[in-house]
Protein backbone atom coordinates (compact mmCIF):
# COMPACT_ATOMS: atom_id res chain seq x y z
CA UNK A 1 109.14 63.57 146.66
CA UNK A 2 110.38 66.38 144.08
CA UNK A 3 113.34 65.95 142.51
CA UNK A 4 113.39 69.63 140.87
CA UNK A 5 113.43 67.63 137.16
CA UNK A 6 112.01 71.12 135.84
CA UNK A 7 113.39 73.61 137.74
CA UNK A 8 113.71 77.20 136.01
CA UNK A 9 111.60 75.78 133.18
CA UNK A 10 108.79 77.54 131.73
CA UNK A 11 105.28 76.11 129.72
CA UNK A 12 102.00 76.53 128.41
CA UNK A 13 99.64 73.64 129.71
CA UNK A 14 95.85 73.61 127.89
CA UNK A 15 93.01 71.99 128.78
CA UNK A 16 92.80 71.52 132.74
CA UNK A 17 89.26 71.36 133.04
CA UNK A 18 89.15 69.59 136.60
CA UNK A 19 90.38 67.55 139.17
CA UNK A 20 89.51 64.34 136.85
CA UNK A 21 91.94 65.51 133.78
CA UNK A 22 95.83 64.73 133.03
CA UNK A 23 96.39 67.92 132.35
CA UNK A 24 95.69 69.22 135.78
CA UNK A 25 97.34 66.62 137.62
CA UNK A 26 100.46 67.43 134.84
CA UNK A 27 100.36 71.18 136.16
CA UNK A 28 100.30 70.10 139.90
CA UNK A 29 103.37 67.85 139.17
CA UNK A 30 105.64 70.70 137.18
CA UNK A 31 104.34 73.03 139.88
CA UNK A 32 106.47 69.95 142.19
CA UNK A 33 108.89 69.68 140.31
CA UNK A 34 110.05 73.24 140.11
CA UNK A 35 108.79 74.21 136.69
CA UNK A 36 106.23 77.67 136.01
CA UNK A 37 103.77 77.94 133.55
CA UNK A 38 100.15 79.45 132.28
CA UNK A 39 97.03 77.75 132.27
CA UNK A 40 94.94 78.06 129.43
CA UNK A 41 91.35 76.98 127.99
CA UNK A 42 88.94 77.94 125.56
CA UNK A 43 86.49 80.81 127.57
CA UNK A 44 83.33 78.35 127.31
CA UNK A 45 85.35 75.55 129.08
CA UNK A 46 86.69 77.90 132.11
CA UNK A 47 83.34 78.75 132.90
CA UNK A 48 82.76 74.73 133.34
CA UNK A 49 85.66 73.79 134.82
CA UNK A 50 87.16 74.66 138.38
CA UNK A 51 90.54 76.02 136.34
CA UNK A 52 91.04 79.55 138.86
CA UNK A 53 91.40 77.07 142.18
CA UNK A 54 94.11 75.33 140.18
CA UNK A 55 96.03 78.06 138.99
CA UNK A 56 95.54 79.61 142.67
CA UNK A 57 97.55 76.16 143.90
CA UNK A 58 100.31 76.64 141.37
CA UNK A 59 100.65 80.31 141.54
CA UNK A 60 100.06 80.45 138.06
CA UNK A 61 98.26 83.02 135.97
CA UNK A 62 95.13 82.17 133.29
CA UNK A 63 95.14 83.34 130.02
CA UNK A 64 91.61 82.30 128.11
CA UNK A 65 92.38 81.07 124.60
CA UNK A 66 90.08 79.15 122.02
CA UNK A 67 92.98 77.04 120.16
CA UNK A 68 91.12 77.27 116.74
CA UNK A 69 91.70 80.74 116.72
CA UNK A 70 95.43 81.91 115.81
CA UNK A 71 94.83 85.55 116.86
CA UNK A 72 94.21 83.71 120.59
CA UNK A 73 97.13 81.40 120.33
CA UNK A 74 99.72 84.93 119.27
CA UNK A 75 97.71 86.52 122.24
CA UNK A 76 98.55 83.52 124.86
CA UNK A 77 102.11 82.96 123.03
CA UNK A 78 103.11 86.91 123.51
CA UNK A 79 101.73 86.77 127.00
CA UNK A 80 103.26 83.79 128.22
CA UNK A 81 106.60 84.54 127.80
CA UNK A 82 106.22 88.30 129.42
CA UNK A 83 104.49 86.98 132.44
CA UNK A 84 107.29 83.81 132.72
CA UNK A 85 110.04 86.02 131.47
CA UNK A 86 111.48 83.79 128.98
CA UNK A 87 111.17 81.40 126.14
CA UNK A 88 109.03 78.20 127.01
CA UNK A 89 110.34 75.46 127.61
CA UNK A 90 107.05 72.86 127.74
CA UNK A 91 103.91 72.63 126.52
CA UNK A 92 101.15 70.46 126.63
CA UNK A 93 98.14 70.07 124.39
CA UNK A 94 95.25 68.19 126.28
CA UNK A 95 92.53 69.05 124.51
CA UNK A 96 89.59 67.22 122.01
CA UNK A 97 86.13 67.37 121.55
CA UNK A 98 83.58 65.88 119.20
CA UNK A 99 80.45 67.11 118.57
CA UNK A 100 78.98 64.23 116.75
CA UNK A 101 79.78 61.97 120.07
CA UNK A 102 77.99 64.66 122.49
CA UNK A 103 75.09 64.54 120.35
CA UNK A 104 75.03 60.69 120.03
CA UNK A 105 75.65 60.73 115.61
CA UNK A 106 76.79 57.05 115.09
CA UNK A 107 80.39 56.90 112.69
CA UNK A 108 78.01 56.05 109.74
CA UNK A 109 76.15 58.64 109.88
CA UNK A 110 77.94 61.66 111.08
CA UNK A 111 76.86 65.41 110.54
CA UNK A 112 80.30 66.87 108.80
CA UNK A 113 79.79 70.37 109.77
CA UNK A 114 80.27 68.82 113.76
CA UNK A 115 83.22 66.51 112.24
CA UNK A 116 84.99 70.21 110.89
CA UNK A 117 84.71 71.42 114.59
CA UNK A 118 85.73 68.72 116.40
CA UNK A 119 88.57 67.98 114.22
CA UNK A 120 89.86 71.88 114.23
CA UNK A 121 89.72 71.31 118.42
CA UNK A 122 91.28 67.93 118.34
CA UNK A 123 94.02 67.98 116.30
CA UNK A 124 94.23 71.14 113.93
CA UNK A 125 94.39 73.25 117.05
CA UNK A 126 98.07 71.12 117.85
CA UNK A 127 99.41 72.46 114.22
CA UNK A 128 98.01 76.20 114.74
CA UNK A 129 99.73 76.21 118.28
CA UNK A 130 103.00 75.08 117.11
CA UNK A 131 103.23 77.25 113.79
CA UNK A 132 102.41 80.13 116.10
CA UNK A 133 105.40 79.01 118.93
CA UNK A 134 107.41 78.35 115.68
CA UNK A 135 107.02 81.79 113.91
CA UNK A 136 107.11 83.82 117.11
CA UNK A 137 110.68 81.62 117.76
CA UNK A 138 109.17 80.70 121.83
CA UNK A 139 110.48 77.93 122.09
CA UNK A 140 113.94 77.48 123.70
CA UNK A 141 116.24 75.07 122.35
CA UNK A 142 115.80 71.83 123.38
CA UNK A 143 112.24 72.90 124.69
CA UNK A 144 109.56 69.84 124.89
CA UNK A 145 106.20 69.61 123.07
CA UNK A 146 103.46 67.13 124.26
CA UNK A 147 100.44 66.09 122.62
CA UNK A 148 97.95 63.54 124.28
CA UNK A 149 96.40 60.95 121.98
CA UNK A 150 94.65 57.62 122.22
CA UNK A 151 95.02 53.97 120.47
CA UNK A 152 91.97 54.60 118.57
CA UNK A 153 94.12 56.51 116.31
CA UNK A 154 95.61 52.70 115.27
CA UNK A 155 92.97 50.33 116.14
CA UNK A 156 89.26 50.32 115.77
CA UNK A 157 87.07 51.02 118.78
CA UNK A 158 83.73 51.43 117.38
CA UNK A 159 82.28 53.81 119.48
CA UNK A 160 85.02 56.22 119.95
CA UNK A 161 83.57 57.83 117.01
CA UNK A 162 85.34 60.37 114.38
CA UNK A 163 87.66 60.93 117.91
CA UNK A 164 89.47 58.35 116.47
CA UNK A 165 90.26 59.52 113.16
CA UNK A 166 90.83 63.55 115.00
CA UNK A 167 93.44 61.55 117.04
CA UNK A 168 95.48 59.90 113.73
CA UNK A 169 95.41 63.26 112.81
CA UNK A 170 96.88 64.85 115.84
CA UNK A 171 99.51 62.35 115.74
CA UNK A 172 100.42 63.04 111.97
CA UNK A 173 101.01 66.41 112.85
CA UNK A 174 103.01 65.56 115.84
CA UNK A 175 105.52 63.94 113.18
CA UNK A 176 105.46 66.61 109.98
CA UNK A 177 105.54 69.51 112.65
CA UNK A 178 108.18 67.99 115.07
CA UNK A 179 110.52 67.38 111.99
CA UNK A 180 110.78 71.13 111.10
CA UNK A 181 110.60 72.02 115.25
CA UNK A 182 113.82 69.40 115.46
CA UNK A 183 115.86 70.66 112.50
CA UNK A 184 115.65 74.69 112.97
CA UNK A 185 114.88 74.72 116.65
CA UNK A 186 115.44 71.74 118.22
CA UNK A 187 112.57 71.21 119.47
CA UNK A 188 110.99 67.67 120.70
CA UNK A 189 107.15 67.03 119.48
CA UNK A 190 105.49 63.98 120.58
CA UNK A 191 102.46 61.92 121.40
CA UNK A 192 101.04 60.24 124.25
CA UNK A 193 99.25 57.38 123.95
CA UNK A 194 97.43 56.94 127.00
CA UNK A 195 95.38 54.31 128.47
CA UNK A 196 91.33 54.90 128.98
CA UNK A 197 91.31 57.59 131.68
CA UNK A 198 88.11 58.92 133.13
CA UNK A 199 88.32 62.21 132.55
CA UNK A 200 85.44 64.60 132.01
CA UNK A 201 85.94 64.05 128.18
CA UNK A 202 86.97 60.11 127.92
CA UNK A 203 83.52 59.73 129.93
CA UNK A 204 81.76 61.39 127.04
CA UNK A 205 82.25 58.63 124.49
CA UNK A 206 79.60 55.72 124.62
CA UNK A 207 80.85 52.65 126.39
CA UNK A 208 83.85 53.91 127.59
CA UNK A 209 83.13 52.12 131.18
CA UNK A 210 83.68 49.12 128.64
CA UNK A 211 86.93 50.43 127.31
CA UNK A 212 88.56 50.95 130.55
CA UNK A 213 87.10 47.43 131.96
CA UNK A 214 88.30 45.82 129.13
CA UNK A 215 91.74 47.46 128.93
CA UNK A 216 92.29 46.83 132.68
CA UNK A 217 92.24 42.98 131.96
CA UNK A 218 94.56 42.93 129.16
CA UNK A 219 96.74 45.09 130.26
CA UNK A 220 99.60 43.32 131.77
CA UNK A 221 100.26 46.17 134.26
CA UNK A 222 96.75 47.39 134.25
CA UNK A 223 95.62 50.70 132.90
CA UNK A 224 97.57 54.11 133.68
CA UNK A 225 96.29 56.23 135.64
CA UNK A 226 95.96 60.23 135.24
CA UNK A 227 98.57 61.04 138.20
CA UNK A 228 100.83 58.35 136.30
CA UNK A 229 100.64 60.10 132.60
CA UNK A 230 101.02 63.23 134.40
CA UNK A 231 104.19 61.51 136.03
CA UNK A 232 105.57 60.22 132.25
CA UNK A 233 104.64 63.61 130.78
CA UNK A 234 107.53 65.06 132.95
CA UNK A 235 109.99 62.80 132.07
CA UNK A 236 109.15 64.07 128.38
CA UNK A 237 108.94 67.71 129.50
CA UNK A 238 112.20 67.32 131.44
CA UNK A 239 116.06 67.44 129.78
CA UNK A 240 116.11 63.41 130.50
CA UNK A 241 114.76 62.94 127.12
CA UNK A 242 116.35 65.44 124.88
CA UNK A 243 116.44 63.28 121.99
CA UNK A 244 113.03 61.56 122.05
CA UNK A 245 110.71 63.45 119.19
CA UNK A 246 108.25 62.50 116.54
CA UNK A 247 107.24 59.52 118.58
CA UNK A 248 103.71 58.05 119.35
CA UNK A 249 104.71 56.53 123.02
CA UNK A 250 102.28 54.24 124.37
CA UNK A 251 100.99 54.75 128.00
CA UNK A 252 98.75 51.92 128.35
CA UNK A 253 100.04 48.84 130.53
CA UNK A 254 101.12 46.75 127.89
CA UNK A 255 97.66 46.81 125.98
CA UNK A 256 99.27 47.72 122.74
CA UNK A 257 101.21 45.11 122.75
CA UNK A 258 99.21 42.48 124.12
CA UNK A 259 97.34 40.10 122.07
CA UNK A 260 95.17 38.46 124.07
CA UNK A 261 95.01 38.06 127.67
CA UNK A 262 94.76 34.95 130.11
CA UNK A 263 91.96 37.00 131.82
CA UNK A 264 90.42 37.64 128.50
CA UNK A 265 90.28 34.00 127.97
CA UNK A 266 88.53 33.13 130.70
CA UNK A 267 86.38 35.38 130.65
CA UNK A 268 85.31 33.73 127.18
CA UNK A 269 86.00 30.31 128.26
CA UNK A 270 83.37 30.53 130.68
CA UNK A 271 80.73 31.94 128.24
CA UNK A 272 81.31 28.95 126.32
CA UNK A 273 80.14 27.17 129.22
């Protein structure tokens, strides 16, 4: 059921790789809801990813960008708003890699020339996108910037790796930048939190079938799906929340708030045993 939340709205949505990620089931729920937009990915990730039968779905036009590059990001920023005709109104920023989890470097002992990569995709990327939007002056008031983190960025999960610290990052910058977007443009910047998803990335990180086992039982409402962050991302995209910005909003059940859970326990209890 649509209930046109973004219709006549315009965005920029990165990183739908497949079927599996939030950021293509976000672009088939704007493309619901009324709203346009581009699709865009680095060129190495289109040629993995299924991103042309999307964008044939939506209507919507590609436009390859690597988002460590700022040349790319004034390339997709100029062409987005000829080919939507306007200032944009939404954008999300879906995309992280590490190369020190892909080629299995424990946290301790981490190859720093990988950490400078991934943390440029991660999180630097999210500041060179919005500096660009912010000195081209794309945004339209009001207009809606979404960043998608994890609760690694808080809490320790050992094996998420230097993903972790790329995602404390991210939502730093979410803060500083949306403070300046919010004052001169009035603009809304703000983080996700979401639950363990499995996307194509998530399912790169060691033990994340653990993660999502374990956050399913503590999670008083049990984990979020993809389709349901896709669902919340609207809500931030759409004029509902004008005045939410520089938040970190958790997506997870409950899990960030729950201590321990009865299932937990038992689970325990039993080992004891």
């Amino acid at each position: 059921m649509s209930y046109n939340l973004l219709k006549g709205k315009r965005g920029i949505i990165f990183g739908a790789l497949d079927e599996n990620s939030i950021a293509w089931k976000t672009a088939e729920k704007v493309h619901e809801e009324g709203g346009t937009f581009v699709l865009t990915n680095a060129p190495i990730a289109m040629r993995m990813g299924s991103i042309k039968d999307l964008a044939e779905k939506t209507g919507s036009e590609i436009i390859p960008a690597d988002a460590t590059k700022v040349e790319d990001l004034e390339n997709l920023v100029e062409k987005a708003v000829e080919i939507l005709g306007g200032k944009i109104d939404f954008v999300l920023h879906s995309i992280g890699m590490s190369v020190n989890v892909r080629k299995g470097n424990h946290y301790t002992d981490m190859n720093y020339d990988y950490t400078t990569k991934g943390w440029d995709v991660s999180a630097v990327s999210f500041h060179k996108t919005m500096q660009v939007l912010f000195k081209k002056d794309a945004m339209s008031e009001w207009g809606s910037i979404v960043a998608l983190s994890y609760m690694a960025a808080q809490r320790v999960f050992p094996d998420y790796n230097d993903m972790a610290d790329n995602k404390a990052y991210l939502e730093s910058i979410a803060r500083s930048f949306g403070y300046f977007f919010g004052k001169d443009k009035k603009v809304r910047v703000n983080t996700i939190s979401q639950s363990p998803t499995p996307t194509t990335a998530g399912q790169g990180v060691k033990g994340f079938d653990g993660f999502i086992a374990f956050a399913e039982k503590m999670s008083p409402l049990g984990n979020a799906t993809a389709e349901e962050c896709a669902n919340y991302t609207l809500t931030l995209f759409s004029d509902l929340t004008k005045k939410v910005t520089l938040q970190n909003l958790f997506h997870d059940g409950g899990f960030s708030n729950t201590g321990v859970s009865q299932e937990v326990m038992e689970a325990f209890t039993k080992d004891e045993d």
